[in-house]
C-alpha atoms as a PDB file:
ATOM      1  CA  UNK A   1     116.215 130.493  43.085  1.00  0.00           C
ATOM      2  CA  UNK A   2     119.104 131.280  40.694  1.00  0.00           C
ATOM      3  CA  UNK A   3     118.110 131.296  37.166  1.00  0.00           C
ATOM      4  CA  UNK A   4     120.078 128.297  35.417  1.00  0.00           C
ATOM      5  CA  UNK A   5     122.519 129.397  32.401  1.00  0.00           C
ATOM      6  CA  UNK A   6     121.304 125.882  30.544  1.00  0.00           C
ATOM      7  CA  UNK A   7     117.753 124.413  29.832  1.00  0.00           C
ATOM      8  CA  UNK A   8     115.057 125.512  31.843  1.00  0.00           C
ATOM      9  CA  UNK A   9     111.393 124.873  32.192  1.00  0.00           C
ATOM     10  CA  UNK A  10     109.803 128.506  32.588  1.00  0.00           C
ATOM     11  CA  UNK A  11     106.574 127.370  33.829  1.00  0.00           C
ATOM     12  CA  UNK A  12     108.804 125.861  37.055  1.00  0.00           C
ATOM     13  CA  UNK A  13     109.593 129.490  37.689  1.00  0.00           C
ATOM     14  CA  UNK A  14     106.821 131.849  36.944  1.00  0.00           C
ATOM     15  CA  UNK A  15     105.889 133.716  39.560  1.00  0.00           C
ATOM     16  CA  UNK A  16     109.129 132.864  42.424  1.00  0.00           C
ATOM     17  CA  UNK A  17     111.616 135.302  42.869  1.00  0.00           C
ATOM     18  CA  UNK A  18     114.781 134.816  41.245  1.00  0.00           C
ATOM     19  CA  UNK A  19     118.883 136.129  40.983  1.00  0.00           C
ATOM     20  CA  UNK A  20     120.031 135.909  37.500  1.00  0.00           C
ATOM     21  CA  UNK A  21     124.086 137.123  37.415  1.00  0.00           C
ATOM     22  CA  UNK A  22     126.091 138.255  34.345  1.00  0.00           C
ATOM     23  CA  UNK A  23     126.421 141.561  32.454  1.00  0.00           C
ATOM     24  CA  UNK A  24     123.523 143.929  31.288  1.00  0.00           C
ATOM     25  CA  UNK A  25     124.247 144.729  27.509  1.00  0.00           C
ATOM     26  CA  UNK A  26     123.081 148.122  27.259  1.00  0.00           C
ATOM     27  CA  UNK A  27     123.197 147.987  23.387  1.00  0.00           C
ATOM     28  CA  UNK A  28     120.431 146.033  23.204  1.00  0.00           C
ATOM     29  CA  UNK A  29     118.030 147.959  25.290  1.00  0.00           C
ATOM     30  CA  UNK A  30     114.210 148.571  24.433  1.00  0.00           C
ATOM     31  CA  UNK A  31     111.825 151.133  25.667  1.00  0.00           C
ATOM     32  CA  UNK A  32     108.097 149.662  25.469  1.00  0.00           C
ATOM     33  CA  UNK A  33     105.849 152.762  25.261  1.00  0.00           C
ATOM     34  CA  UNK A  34     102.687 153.961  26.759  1.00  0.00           C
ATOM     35  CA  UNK A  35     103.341 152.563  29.800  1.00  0.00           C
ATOM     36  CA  UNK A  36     101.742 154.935  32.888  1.00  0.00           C
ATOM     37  CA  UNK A  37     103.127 155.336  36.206  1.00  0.00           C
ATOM     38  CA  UNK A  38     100.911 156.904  38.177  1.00  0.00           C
ATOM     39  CA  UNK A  39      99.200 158.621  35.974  1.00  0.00           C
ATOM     40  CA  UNK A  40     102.316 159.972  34.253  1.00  0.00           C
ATOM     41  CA  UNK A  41     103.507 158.435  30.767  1.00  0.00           C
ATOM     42  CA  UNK A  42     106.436 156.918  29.997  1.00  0.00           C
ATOM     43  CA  UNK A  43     108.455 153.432  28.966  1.00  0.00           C
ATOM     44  CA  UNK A  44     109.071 150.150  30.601  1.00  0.00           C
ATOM     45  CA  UNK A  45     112.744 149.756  29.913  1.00  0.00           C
ATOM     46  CA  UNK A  46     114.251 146.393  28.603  1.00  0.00           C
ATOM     47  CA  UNK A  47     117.518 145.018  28.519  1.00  0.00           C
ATOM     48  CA  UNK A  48     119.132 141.706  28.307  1.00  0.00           C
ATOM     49  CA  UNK A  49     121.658 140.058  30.706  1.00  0.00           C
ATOM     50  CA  UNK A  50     124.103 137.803  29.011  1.00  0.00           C
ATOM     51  CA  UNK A  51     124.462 135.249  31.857  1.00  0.00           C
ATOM     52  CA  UNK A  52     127.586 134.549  33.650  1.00  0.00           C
ATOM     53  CA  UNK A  53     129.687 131.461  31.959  1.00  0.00           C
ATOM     54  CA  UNK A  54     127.019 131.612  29.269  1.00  0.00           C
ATOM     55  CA  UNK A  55     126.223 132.714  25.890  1.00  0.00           C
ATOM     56  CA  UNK A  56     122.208 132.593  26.912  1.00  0.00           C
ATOM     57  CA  UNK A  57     120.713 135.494  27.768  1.00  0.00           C
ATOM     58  CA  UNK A  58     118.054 136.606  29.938  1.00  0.00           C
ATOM     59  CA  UNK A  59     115.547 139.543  28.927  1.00  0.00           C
ATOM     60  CA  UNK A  60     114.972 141.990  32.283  1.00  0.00           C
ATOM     61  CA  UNK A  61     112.384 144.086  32.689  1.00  0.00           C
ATOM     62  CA  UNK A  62     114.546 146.784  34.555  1.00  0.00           C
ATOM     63  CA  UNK A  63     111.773 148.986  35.528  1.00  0.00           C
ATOM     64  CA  UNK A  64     109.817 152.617  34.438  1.00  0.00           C
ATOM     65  CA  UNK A  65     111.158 155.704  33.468  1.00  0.00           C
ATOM     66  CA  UNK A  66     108.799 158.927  32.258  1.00  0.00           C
ATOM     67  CA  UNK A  67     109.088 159.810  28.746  1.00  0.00           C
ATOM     68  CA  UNK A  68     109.623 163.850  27.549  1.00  0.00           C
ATOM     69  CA  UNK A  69     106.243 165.361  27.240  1.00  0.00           C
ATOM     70  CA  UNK A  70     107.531 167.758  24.262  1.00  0.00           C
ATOM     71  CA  UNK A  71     108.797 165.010  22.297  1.00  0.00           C
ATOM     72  CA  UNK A  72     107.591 161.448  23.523  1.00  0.00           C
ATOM     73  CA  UNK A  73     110.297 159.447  21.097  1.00  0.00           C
ATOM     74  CA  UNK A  74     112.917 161.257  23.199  1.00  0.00           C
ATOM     75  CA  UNK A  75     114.635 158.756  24.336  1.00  0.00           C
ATOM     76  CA  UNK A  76     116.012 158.631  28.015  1.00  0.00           C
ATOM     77  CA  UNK A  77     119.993 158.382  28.760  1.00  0.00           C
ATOM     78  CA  UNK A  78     120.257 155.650  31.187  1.00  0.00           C
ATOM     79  CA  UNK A  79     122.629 154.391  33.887  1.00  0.00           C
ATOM     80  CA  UNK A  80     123.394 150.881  33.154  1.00  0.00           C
ATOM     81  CA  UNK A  81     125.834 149.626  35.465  1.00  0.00           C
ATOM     82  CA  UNK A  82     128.965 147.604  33.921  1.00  0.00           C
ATOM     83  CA  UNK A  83     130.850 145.122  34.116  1.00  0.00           C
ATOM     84  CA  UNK A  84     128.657 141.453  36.286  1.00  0.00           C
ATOM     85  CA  UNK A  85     125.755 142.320  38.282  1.00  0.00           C
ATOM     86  CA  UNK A  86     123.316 140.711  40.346  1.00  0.00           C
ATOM     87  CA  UNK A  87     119.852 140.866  39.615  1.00  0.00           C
ATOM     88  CA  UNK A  88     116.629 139.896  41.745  1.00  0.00           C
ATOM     89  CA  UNK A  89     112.968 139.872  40.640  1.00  0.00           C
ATOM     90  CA  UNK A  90     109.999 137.997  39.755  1.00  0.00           C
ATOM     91  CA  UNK A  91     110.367 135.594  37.402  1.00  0.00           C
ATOM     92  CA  UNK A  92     107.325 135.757  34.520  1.00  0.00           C
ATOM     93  CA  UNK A  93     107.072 134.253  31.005  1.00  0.00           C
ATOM     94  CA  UNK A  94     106.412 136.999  29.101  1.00  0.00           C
ATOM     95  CA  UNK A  95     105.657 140.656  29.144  1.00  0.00           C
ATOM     96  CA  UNK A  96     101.845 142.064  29.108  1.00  0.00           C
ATOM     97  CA  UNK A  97     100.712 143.403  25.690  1.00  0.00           C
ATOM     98  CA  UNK A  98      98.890 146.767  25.207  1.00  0.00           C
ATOM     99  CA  UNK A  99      96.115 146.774  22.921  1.00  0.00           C
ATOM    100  CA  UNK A 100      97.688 147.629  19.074  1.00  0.00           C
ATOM    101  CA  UNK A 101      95.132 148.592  16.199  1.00  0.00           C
ATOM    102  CA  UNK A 102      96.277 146.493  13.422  1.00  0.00           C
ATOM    103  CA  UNK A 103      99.730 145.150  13.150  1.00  0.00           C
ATOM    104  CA  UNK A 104     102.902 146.811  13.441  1.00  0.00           C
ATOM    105  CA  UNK A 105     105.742 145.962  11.725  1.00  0.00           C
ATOM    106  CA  UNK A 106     108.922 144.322  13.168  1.00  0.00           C
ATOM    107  CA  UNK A 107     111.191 146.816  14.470  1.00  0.00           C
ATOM    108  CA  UNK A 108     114.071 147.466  12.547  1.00  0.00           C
ATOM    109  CA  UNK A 109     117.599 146.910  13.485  1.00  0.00           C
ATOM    110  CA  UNK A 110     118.376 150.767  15.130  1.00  0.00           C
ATOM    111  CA  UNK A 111     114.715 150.479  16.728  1.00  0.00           C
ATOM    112  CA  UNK A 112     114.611 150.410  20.184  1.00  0.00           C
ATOM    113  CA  UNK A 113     111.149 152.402  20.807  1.00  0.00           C
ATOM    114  CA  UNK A 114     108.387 149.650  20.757  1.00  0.00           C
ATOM    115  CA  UNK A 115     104.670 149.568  21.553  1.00  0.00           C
ATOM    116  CA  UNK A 116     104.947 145.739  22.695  1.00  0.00           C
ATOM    117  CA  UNK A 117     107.392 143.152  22.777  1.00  0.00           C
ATOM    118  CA  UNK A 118     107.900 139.566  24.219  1.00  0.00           C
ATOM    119  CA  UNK A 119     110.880 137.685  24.182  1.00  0.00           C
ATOM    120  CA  UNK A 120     110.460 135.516  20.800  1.00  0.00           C
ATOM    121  CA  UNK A 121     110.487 139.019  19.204  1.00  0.00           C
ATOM    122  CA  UNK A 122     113.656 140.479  21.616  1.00  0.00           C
ATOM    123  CA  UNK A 123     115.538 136.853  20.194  1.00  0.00           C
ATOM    124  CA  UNK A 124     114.606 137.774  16.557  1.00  0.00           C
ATOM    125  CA  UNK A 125     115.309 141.100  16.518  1.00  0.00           C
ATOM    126  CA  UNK A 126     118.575 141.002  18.713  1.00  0.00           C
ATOM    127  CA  UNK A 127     120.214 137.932  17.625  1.00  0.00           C
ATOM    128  CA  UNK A 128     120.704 136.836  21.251  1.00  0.00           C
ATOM    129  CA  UNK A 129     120.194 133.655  22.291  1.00  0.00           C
ATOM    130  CA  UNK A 130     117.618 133.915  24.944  1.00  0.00           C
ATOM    131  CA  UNK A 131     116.118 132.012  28.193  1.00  0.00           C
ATOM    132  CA  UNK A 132     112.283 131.599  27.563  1.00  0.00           C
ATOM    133  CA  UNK A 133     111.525 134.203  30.480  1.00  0.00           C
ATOM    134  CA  UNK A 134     111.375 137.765  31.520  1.00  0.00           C
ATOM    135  CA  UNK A 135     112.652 138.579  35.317  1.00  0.00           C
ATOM    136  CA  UNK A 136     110.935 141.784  36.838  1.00  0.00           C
ATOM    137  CA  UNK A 137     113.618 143.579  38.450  1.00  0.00           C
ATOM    138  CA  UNK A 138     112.523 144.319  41.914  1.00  0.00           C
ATOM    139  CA  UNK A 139     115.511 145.917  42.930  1.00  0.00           C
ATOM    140  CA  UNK A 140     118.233 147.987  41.527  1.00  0.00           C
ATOM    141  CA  UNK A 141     121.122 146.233  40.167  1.00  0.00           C
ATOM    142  CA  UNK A 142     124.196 145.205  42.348  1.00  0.00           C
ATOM    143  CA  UNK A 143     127.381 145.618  41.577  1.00  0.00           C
ATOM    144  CA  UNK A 144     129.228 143.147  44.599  1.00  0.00           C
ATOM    145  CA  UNK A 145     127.581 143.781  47.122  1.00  0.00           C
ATOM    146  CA  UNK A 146     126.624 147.833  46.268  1.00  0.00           C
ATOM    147  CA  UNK A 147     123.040 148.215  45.015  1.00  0.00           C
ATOM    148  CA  UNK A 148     123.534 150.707  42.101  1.00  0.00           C
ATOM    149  CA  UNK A 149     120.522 153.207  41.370  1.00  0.00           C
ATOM    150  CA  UNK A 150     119.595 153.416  37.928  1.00  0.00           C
ATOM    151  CA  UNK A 151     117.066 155.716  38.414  1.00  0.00           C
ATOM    152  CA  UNK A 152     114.370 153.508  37.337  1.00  0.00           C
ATOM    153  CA  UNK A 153     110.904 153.089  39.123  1.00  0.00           C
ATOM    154  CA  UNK A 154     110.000 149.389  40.307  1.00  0.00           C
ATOM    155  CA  UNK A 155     107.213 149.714  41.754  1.00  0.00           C
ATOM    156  CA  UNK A 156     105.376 147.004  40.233  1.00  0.00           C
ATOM    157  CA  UNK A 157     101.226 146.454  40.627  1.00  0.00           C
ATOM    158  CA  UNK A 158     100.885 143.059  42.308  1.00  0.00           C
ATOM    159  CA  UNK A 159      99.488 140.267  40.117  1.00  0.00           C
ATOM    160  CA  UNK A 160      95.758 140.225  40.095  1.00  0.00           C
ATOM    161  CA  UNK A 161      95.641 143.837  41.172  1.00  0.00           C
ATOM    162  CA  UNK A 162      92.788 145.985  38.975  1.00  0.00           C
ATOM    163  CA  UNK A 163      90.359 142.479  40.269  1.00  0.00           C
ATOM    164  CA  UNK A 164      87.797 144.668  41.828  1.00  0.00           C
ATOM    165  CA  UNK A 165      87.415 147.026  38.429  1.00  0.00           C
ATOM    166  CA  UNK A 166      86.384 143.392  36.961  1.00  0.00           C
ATOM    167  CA  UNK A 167      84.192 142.216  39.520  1.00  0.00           C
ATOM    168  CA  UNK A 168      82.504 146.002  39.315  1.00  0.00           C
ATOM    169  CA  UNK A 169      82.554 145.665  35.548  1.00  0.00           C
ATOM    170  CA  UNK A 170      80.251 142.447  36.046  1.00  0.00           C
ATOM    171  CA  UNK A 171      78.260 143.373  38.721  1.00  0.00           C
ATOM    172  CA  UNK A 172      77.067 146.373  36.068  1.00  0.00           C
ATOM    173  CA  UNK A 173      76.619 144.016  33.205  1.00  0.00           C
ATOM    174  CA  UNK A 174      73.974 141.363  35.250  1.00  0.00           C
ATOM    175  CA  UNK A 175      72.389 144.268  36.831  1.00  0.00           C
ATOM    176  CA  UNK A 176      71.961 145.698  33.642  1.00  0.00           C
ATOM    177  CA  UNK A 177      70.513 142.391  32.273  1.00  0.00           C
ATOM    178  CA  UNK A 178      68.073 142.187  35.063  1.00  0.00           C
ATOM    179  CA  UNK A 179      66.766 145.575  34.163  1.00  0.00           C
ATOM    180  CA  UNK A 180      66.043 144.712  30.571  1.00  0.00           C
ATOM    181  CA  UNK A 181      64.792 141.386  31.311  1.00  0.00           C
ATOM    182  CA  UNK A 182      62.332 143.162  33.838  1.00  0.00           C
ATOM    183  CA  UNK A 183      61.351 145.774  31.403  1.00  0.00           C
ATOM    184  CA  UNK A 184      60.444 143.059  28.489  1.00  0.00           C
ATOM    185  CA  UNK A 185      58.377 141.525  31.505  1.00  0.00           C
ATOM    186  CA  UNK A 186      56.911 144.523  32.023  1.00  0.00           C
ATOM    187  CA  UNK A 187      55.976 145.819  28.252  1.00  0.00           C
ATOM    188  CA  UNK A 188      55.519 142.835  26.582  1.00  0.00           C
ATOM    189  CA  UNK A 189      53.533 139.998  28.771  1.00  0.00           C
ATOM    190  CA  UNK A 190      52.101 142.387  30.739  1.00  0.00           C
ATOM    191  CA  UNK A 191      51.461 145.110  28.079  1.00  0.00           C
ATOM    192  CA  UNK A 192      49.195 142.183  26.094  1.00  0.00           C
ATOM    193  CA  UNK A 193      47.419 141.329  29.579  1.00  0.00           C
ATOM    194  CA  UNK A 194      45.849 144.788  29.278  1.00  0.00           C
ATOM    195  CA  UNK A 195      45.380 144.774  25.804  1.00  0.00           C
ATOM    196  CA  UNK A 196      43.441 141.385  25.708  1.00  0.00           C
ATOM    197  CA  UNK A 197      41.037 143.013  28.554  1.00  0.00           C
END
């Protein structure tokens, strides 16, 4: 499905996979921090796509790079390709949030390390008009028909991956609750039993 360049009902997307064409504006680009590949840290790197015979833009979640373990706001160089492109992905609404400890303040105009961002913020902060969705690159770039590596990791988890941490997470919590409910059984109603006799 190709992303339209005029109105468009995200919800009608979420989740398909999608080709959005125009130019990546490498000005623009944000690194969202504390993001782990494999155990390793590093920054999911934004940028947005001005679409072809449009002034709308579309935010991409290009992939992962690993940040500089001496100095973590080191800031990667990056090969954005120029000139139109084709991208593919997954098209999602928004981009996942890490937990934050209070609330940070909006990131300035030469900002472009951030510890969470969605696109209402991206439009703010940029300027850009902007489509009210995120696509997940899934692929590098192409540039006619040459794929272009960027040197970025997609290797995305799959929605509803981490399910069986959850389920474990419960299982622990009502097994727990059955041991305390049958150790109040035991002390207390069974505890005054023998104390009444």
């Amino acid at each position: 499905v190709r992303v339209p360049v005029g109105d468009l009902d995200p919800a009608s997307l979420e989740g398909r996979r999608v080709v959005a064409r125009g130019e990546l504006l490498p000005r623009w680009t944000v690194f969202v921090d504390n993001r782990t590949h494999k155990g390793i840290a590093g920054f999911y790197v934004l940028s947005p796509l001005r679409m072809t015979g449009s002034e709308r833009h579309v935010l991409v979640l290009r992939g992962w790079v690993a940040s500089d373990p001496r100095e973590r706001s080191r800031l990667p160089d990056l090969a954005t390709p120029a000139g139109e492109v084709e991208i593919e992905g997954i098209a999602q609404l928004d981009l996942e949030h890490v937990l934050e400890l209070g609330r940070s303040a909006p990131p300035g105009p030469q900002d472009r390390l951030w510890q969470n961002a969605d696109v209402a913020s991206f439009a703010r902060w940029s300027g850009l008009a902007m489509q009210p969705l995120v696509v997940r690159e899934t692929v590098a770039p192409r540039v006619g028909a040459d794929e272009r590596d960027d040197g970025l990791v997609r290797d995305w988890p799959d929605p509803g991956s981490g399910v069986e941490k959850h389920l474990g997470y419960a299982f622990q919590w009502y097994a727990l609750a059955v041991l305390a409910a049958g150790l109040w059984a035991r002390f207390v109603l069974f505890g005054r039993r023998k104390a009444e006799s």
